[in-house]
C-alpha atoms as a PDB file:
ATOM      1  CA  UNK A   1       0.000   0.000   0.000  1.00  0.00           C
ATOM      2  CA  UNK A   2       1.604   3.759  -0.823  1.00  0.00           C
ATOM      3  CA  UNK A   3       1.762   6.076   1.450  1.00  0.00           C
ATOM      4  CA  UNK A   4      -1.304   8.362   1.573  1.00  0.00           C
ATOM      5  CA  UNK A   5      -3.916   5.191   0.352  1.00  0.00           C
ATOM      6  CA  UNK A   6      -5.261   5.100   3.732  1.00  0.00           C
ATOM      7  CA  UNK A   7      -5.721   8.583   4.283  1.00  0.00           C
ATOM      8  CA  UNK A   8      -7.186   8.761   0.620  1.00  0.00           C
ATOM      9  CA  UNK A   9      -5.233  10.743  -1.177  1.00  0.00           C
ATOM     10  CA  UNK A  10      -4.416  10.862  -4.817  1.00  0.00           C
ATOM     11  CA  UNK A  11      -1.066  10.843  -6.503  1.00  0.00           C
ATOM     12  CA  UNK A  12       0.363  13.455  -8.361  1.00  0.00           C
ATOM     13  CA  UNK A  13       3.618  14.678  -9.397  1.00  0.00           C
ATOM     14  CA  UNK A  14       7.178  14.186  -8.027  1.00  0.00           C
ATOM     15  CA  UNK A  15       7.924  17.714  -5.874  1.00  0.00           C
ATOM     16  CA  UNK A  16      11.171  17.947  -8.229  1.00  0.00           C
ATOM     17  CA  UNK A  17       8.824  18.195 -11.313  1.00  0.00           C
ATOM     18  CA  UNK A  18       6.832  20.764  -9.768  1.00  0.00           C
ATOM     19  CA  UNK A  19      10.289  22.816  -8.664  1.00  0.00           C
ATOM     20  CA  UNK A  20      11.395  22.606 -12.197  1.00  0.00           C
ATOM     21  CA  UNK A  21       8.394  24.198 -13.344  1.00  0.00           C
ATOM     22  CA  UNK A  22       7.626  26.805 -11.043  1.00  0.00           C
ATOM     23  CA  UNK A  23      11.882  27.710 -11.246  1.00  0.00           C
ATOM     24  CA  UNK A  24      10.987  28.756 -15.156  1.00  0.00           C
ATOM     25  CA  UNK A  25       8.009  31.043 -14.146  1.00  0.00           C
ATOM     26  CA  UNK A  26      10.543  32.504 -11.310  1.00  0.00           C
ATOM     27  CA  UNK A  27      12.822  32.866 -14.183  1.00  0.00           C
ATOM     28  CA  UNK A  28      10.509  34.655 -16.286  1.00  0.00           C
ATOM     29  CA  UNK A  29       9.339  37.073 -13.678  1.00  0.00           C
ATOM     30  CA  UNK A  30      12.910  37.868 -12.427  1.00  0.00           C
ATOM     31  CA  UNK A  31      15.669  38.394 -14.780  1.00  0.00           C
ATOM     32  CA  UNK A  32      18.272  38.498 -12.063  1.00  0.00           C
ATOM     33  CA  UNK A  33      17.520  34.711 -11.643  1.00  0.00           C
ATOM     34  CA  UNK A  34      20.207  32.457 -12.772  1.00  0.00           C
ATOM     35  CA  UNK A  35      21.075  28.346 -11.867  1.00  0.00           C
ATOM     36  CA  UNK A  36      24.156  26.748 -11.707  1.00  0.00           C
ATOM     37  CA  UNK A  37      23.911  23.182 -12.176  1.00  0.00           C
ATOM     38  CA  UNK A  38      26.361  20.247 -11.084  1.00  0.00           C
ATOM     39  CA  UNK A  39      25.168  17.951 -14.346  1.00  0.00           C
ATOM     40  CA  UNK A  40      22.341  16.703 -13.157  1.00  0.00           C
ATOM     41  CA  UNK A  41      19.110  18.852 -14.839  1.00  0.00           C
ATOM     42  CA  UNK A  42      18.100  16.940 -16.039  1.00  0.00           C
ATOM     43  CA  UNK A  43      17.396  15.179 -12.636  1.00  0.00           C
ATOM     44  CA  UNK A  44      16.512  17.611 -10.401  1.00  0.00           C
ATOM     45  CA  UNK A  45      14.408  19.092 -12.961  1.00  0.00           C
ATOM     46  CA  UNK A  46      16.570  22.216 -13.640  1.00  0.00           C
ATOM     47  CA  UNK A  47      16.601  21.253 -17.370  1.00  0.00           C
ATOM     48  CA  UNK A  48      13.042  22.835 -17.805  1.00  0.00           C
ATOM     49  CA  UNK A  49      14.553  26.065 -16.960  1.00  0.00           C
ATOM     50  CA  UNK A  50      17.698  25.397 -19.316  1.00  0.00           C
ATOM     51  CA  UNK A  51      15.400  25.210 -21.875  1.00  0.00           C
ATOM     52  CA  UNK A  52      13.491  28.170 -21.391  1.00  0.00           C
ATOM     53  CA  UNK A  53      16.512  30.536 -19.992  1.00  0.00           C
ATOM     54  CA  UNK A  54      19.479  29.150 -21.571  1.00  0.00           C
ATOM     55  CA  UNK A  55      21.491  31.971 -21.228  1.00  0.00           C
ATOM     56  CA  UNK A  56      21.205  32.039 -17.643  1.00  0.00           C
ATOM     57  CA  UNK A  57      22.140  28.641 -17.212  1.00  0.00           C
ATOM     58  CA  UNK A  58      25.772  27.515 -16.326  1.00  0.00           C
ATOM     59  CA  UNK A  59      26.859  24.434 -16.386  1.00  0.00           C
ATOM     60  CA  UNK A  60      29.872  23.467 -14.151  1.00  0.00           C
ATOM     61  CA  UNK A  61      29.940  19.834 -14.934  1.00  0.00           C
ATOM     62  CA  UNK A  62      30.325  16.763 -11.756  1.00  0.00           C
ATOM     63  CA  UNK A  63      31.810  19.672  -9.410  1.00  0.00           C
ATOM     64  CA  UNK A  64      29.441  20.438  -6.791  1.00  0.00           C
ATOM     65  CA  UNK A  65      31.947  22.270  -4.770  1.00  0.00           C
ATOM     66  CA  UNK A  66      32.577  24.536  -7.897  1.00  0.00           C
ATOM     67  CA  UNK A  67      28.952  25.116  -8.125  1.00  0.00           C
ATOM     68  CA  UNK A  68      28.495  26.594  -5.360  1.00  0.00           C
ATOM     69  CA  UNK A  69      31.929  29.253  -5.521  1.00  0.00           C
ATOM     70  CA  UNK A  70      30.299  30.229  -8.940  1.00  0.00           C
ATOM     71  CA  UNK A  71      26.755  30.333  -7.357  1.00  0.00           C
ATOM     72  CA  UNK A  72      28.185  32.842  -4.610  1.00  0.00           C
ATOM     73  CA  UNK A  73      30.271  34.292  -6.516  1.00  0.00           C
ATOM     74  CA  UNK A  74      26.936  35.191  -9.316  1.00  0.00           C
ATOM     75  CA  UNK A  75      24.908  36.273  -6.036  1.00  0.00           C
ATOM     76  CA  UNK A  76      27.932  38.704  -5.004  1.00  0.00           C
ATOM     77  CA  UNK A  77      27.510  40.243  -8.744  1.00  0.00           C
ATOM     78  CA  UNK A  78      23.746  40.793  -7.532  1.00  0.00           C
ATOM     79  CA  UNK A  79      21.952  38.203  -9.128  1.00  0.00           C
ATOM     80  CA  UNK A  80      19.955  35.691  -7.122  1.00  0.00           C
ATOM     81  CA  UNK A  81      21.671  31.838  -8.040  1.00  0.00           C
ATOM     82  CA  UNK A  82      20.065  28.740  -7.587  1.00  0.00           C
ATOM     83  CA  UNK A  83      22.315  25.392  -7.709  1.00  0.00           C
ATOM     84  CA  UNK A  84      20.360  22.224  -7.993  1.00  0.00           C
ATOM     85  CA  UNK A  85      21.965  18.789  -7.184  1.00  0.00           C
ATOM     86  CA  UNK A  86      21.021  15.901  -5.646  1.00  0.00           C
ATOM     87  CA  UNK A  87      20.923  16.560  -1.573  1.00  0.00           C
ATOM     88  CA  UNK A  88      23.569  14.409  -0.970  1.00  0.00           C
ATOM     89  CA  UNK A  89      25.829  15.755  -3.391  1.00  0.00           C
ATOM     90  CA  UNK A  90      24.920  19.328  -2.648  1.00  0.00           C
ATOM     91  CA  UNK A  91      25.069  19.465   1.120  1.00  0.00           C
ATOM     92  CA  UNK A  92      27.573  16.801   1.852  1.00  0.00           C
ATOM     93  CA  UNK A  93      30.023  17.097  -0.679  1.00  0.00           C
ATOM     94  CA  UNK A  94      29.782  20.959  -0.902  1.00  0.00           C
ATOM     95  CA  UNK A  95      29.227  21.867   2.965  1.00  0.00           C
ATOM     96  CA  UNK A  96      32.635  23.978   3.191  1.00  0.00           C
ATOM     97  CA  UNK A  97      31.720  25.993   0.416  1.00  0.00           C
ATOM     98  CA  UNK A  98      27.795  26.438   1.687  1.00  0.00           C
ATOM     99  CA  UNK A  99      29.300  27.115   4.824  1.00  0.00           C
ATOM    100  CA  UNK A 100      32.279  29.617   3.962  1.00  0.00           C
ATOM    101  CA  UNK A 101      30.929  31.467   0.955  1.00  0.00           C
ATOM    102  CA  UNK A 102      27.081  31.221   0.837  1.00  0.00           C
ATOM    103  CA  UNK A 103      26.205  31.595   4.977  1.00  0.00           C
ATOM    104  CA  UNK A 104      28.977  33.094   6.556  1.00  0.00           C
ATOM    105  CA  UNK A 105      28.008  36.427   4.063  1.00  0.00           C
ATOM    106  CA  UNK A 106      24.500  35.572   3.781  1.00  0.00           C
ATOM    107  CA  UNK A 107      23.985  35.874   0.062  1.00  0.00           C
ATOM    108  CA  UNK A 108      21.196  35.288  -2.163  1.00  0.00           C
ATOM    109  CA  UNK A 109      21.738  31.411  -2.712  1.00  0.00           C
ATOM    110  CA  UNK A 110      18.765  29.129  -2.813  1.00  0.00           C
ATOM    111  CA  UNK A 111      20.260  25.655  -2.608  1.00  0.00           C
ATOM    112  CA  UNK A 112      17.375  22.569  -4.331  1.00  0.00           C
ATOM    113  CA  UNK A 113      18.540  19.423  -3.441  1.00  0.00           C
ATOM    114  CA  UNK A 114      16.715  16.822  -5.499  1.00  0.00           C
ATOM    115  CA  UNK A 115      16.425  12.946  -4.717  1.00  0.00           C
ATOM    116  CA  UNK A 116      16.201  13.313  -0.727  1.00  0.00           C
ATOM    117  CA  UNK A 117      15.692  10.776   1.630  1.00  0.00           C
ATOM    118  CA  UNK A 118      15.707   6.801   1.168  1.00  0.00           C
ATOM    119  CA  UNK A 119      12.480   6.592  -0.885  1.00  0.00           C
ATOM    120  CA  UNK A 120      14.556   7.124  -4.487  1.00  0.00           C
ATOM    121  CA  UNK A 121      15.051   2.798  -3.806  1.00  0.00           C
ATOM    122  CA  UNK A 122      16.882   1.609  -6.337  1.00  0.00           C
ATOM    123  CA  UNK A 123      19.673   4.193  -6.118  1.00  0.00           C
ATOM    124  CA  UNK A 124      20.957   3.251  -2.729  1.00  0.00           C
ATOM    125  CA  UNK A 125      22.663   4.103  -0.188  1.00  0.00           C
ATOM    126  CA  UNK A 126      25.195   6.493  -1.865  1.00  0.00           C
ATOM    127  CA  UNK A 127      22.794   8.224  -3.415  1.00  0.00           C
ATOM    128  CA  UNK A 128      20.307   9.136  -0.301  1.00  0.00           C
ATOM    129  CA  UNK A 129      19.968  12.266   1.639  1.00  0.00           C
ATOM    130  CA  UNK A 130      19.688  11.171   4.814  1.00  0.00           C
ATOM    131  CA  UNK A 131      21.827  14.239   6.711  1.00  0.00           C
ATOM    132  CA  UNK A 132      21.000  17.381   4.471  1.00  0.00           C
ATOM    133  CA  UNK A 133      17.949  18.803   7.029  1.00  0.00           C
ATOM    134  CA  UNK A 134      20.755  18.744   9.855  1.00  0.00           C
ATOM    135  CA  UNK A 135      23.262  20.215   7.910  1.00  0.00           C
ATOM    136  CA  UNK A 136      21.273  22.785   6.104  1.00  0.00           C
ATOM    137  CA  UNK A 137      19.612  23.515   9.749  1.00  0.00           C
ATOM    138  CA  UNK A 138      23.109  24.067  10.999  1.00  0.00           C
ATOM    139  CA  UNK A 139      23.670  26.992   9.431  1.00  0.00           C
ATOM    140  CA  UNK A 140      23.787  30.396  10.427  1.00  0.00           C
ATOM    141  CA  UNK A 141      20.915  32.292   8.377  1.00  0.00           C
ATOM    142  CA  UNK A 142      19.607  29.832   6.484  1.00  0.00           C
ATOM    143  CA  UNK A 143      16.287  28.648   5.770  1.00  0.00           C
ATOM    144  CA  UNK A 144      15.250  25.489   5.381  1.00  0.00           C
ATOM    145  CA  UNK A 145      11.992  24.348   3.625  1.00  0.00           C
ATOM    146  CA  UNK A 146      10.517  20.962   3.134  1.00  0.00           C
ATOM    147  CA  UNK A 147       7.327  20.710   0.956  1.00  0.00           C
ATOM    148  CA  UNK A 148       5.190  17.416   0.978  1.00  0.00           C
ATOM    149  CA  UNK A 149       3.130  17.947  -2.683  1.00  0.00           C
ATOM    150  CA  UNK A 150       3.632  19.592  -5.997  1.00  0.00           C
ATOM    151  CA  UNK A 151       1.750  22.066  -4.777  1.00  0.00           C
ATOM    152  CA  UNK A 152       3.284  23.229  -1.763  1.00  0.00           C
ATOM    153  CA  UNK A 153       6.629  23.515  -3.499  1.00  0.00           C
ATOM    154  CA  UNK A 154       5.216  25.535  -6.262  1.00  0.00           C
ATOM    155  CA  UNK A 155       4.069  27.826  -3.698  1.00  0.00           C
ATOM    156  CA  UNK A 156       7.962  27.252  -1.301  1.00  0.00           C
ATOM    157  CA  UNK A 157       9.646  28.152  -4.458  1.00  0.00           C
ATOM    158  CA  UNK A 158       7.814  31.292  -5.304  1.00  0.00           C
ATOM    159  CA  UNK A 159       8.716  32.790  -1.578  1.00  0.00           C
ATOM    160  CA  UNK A 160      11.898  31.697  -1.383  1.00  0.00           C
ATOM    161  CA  UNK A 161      12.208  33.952  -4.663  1.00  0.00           C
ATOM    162  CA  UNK A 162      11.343  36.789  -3.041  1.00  0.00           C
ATOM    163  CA  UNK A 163      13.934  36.338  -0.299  1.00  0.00           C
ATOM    164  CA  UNK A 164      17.172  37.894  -0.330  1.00  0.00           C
ATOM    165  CA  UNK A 165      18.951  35.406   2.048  1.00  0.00           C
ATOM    166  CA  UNK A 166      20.187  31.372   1.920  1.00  0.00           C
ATOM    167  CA  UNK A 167      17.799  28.986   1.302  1.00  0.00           C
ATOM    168  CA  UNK A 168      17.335  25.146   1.269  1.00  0.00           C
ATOM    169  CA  UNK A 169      14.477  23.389  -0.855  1.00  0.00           C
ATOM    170  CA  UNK A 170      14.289  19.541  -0.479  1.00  0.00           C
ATOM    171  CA  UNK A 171      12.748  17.490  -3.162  1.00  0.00           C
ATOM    172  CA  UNK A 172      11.803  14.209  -3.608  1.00  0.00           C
ATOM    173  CA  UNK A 173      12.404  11.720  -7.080  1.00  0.00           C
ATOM    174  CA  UNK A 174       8.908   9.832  -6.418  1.00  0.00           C
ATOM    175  CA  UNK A 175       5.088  10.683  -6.998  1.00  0.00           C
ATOM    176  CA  UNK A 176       3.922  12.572  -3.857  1.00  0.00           C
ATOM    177  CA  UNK A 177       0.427  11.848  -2.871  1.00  0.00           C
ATOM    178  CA  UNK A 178      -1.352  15.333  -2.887  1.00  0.00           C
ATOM    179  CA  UNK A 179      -2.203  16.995   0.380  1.00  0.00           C
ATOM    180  CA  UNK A 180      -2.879  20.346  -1.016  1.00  0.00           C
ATOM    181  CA  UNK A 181      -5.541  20.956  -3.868  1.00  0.00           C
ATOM    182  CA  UNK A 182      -4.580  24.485  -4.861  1.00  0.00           C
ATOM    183  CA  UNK A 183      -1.471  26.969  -4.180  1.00  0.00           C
ATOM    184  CA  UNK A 184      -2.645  28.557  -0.497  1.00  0.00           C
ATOM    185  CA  UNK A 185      -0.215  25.896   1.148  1.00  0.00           C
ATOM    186  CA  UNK A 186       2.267  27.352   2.068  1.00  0.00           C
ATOM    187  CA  UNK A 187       3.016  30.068   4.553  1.00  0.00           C
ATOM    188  CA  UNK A 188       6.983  30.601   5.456  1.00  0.00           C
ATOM    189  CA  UNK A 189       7.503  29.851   9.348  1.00  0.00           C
ATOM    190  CA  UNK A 190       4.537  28.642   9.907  1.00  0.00           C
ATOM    191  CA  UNK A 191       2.936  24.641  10.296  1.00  0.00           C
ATOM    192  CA  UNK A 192      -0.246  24.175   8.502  1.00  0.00           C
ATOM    193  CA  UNK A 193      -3.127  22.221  11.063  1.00  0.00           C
ATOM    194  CA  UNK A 194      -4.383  19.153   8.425  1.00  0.00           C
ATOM    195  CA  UNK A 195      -6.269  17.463  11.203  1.00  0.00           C
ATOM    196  CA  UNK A 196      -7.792  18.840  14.496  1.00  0.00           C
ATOM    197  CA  UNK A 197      -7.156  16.084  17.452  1.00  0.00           C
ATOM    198  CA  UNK A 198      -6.793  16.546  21.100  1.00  0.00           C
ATOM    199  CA  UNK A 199      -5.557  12.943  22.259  1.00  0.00           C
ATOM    200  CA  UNK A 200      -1.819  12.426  20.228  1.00  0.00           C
ATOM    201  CA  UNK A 201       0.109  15.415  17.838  1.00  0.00           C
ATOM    202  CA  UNK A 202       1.624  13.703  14.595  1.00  0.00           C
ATOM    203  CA  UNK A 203       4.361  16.004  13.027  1.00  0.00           C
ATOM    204  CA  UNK A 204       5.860  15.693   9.547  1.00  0.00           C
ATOM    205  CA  UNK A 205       7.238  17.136   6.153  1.00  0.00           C
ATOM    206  CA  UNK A 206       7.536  16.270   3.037  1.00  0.00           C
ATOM    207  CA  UNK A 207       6.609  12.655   2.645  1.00  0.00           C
ATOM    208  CA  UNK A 208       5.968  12.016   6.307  1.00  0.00           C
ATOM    209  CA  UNK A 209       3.024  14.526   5.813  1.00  0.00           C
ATOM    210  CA  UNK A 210       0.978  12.251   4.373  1.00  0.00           C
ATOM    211  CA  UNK A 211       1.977   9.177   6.130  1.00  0.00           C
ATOM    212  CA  UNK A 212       0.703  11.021   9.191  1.00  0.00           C
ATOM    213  CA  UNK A 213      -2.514  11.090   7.752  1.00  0.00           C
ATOM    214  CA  UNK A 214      -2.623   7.709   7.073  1.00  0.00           C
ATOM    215  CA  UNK A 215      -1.607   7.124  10.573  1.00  0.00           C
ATOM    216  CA  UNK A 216      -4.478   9.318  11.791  1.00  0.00           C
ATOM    217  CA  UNK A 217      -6.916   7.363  10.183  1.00  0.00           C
ATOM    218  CA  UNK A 218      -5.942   4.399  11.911  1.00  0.00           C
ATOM    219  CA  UNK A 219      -6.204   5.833  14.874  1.00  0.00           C
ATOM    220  CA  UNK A 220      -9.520   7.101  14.903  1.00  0.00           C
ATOM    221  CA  UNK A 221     -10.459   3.640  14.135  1.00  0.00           C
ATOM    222  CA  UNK A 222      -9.158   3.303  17.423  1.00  0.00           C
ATOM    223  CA  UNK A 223     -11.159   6.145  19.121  1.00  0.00           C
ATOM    224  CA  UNK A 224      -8.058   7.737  19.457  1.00  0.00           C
ATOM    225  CA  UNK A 225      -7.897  11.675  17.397  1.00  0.00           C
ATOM    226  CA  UNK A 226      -5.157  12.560  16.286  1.00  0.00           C
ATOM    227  CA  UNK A 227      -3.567  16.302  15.424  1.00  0.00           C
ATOM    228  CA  UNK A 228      -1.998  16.422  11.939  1.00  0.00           C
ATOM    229  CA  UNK A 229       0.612  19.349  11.554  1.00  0.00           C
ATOM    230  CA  UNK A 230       2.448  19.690   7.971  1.00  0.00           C
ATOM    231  CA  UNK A 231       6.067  21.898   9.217  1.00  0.00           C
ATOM    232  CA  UNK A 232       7.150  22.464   6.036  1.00  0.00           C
ATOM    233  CA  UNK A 233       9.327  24.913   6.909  1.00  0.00           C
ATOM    234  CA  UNK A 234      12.288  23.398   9.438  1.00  0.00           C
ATOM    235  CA  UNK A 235      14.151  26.288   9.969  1.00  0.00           C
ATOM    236  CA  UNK A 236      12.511  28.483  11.481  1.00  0.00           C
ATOM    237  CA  UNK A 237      10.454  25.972  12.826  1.00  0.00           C
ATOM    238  CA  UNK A 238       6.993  27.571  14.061  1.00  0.00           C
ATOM    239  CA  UNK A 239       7.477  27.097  17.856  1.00  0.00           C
ATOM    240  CA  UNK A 240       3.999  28.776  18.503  1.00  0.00           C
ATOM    241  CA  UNK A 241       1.995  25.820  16.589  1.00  0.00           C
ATOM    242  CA  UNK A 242       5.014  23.208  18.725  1.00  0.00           C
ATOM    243  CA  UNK A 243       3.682  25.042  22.048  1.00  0.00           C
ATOM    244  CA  UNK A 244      -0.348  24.793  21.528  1.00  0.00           C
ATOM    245  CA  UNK A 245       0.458  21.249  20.433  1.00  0.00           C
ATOM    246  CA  UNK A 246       2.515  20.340  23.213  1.00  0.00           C
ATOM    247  CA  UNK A 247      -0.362  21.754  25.877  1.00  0.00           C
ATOM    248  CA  UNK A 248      -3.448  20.985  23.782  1.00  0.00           C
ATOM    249  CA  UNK A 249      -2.265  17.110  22.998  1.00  0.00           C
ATOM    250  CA  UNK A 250       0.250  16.289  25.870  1.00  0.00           C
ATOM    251  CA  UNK A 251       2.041  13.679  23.324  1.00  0.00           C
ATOM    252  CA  UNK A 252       4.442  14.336  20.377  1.00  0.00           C
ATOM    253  CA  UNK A 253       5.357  12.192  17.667  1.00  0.00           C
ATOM    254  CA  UNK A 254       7.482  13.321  14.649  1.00  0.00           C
ATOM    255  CA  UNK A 255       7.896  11.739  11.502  1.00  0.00           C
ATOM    256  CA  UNK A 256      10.649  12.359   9.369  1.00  0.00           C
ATOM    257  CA  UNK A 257      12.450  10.771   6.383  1.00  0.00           C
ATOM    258  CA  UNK A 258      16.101  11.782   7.329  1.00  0.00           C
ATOM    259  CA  UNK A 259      17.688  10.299  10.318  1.00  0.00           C
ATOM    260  CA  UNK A 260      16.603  11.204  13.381  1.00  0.00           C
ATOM    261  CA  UNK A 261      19.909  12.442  14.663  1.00  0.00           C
ATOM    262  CA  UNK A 262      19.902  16.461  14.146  1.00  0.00           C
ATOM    263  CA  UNK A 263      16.173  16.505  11.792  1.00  0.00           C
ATOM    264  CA  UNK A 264      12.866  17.845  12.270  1.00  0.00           C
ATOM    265  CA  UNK A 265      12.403  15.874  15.630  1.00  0.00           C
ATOM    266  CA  UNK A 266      15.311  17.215  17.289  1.00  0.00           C
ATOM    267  CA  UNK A 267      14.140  20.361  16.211  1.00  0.00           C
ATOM    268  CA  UNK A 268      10.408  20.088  17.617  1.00  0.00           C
ATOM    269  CA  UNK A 269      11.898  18.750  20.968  1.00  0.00           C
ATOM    270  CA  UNK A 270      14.128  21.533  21.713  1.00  0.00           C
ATOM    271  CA  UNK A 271      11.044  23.325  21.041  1.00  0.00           C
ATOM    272  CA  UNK A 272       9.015  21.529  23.103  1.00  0.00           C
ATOM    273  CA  UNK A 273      11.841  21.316  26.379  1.00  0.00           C
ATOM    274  CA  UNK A 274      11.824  25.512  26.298  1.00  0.00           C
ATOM    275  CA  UNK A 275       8.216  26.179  25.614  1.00  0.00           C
ATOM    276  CA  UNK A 276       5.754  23.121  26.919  1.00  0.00           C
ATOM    277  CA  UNK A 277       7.806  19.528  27.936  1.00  0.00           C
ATOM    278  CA  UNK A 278       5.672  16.835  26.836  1.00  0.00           C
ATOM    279  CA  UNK A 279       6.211  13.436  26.367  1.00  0.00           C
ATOM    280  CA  UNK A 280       7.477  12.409  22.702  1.00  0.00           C
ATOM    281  CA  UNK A 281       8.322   9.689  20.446  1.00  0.00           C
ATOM    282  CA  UNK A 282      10.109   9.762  17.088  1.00  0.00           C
ATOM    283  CA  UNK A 283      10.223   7.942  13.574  1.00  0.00           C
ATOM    284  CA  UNK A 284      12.940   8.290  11.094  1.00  0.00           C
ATOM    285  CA  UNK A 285      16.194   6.576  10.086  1.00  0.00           C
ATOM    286  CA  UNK A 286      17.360   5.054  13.249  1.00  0.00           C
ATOM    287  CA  UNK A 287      21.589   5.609  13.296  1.00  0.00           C
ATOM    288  CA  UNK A 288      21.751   3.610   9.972  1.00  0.00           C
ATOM    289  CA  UNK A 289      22.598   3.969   5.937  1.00  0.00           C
ATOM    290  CA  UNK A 290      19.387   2.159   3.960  1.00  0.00           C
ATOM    291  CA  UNK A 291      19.882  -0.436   1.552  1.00  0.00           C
ATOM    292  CA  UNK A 292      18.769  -0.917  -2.261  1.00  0.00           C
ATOM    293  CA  UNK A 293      15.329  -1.955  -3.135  1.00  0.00           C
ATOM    294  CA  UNK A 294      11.727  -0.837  -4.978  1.00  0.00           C
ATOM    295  CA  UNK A 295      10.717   2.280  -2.894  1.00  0.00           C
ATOM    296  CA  UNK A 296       8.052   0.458  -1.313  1.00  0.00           C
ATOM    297  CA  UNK A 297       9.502  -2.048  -0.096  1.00  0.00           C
ATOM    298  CA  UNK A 298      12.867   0.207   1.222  1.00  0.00           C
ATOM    299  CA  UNK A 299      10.188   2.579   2.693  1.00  0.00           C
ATOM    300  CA  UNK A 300       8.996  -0.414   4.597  1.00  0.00           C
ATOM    301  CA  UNK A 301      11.665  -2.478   6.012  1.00  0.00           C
ATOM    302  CA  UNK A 302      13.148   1.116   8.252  1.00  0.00           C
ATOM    303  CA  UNK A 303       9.356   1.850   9.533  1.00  0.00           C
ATOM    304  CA  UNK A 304       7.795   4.171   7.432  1.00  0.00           C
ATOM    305  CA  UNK A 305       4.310   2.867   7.153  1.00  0.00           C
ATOM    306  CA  UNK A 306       1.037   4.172   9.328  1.00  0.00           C
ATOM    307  CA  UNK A 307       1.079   1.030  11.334  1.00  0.00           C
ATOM    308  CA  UNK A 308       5.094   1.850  12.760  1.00  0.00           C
ATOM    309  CA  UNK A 309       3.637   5.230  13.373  1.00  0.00           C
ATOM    310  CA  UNK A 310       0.745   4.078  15.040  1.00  0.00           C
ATOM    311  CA  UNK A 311       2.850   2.045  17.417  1.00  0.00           C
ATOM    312  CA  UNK A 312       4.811   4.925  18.183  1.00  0.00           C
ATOM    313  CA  UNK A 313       1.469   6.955  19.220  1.00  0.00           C
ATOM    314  CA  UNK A 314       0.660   4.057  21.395  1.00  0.00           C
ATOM    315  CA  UNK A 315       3.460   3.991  22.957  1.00  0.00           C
ATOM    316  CA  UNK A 316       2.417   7.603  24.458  1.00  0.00           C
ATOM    317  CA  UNK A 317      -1.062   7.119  24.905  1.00  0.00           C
END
């Protein structure tokens, strides 16, 4: 069963496709906009605005690190770069240069990485973002934003256009089952409430959104009803919507696909130890690398399914 069957949702397009092609109408709007690309557009979806910019488009070649010197180096000229990569390529093998040349002087970077998390299957291990929230998070100044539908990140990308500091976008390579039927999704700093519940708080992003919902469902099967809340933006995390939770609910549980050292949890429970202590539970990549396999069945075997999150509520309640 995907994720979001239970909660009955409908799939619809990867969040890199829709990145790709709300970057062209950025593009059009803003002729300051240019990408830098690490040879991968085709990928991350950066190709769509190769094609319809192409004189704003540089191509560095397999040099991440590179990419992101040029991409400051464009944004100290006054444009506004964006460099697109996969995350693990762009925040792991380029973290130096993010650090030294993009958030130490705060300049008008937006960093996409593409292919986040461990439901891209087939690509393995290599190939996963597992670390990228943490690292992006541990920068001074930056932003970090993680969109769970096409249309979310249509709407993520648009504001992060009309920033003038560092930002992260993470995207995913799969379908994303659609939480959001029109462009009103997305609000910068602040969680959007999908489900009103008073017993158990479920928090997620990106693909954990809508396994939350799924996980909801379940529960109210069990009389139990559970709070849904979508923080798509990380950093900064909305603390207010963390605090209500944390005294409305009593019980926390995030969901996050990342590992759970340094993510969205560990975010929410510093939140939750200064504002309202509560007790808490967390799913996500437990101090491990994933292996090779369909989505699905990857997905599966390290807990992210409604039923693992359902344990986790029960555990609290």
């Amino acid at each position: 069963m995907a994720i979001g069957d239970i909660a009955g949702l409908k799939m619809g397009p990867a969040t890199r496709d829709a990145f790709g092609e709300e970057f062209v109408l950025v593009g059009n709007d803003n002729p300051n906009v240019v990408c830098v690309d690490a040879d991968l557009n085709n990928s991350t979806m950066a190709d769509k605005f190769k094609v319809a910019h192409k004189d704003r488009f540089i191509e560095v070649g397999i040099a991440e690190s590179n990419m992101i010197g040029v991409a400051a180096g464009l944004a100290d000229s006054g444009k506004q770069a964006w460099a697109t990569s996969f995350a693990v390529f762009l925040l792991c093998n380029a973290y130096d240069q993010i650090r030294q040349s993009v958030a130490y002087p705060g300049v008008n970077v937006k960093l996409v990485g593409s292919h986040a998390g461990i439901s891209i299957g087939p690509d393995g291990a290599t190939q996963m973002g597992i670390e990228d929230i943490a690292l992006a998070c541990a920068l001074p100044g930056f932003t970090v934003l993680v969109p769970c539908d096409a249309n979310q990140t249509r709407a993520a990308v648009r504001q992060a256009a009309e920033m003038d500091t560092p930002v992260y976008i993470r995207t995913g390579r799969g379908k994303a089952p659609i939480v959001y039927e029109d462009g009103n999704s997305f609000t910068l700093g602040k969680a959007n409430t999908l489900r009103q519940g008073n017993d158990i708080t479920l928090v997620g992003c990106g693909l954990t959104v809508a396994l939350a919902l799924d996980a909801a469902k379940l529960l109210e099967q069990e009389g139990v009803q559970a709070r849904v809340l979508d923080m798509s933006t990380v950093k900064p995390l909305d603390e207010d919507a963390i605090e209500k939770a944390a005294a409305e609910t009593g019980r926390i549980v995030s969901i996050e696909e990342h590992l759970l050292d340094g993510g969205l949890g560990s975010r929410v429970a510093m939140a939750v130890c200064e504002r309202h202590p509560c007790r808490m539970s967390f799913v996500g990549l437990k101090n491990t690398f994933a292996e090779s396999g369909s989505p699905e069945d990857v997905l599966d075997k390290y807990g992210f399914c409604a039923e693992n999150v359902v344990a986790a509520a029960k555990k609290l309640l």
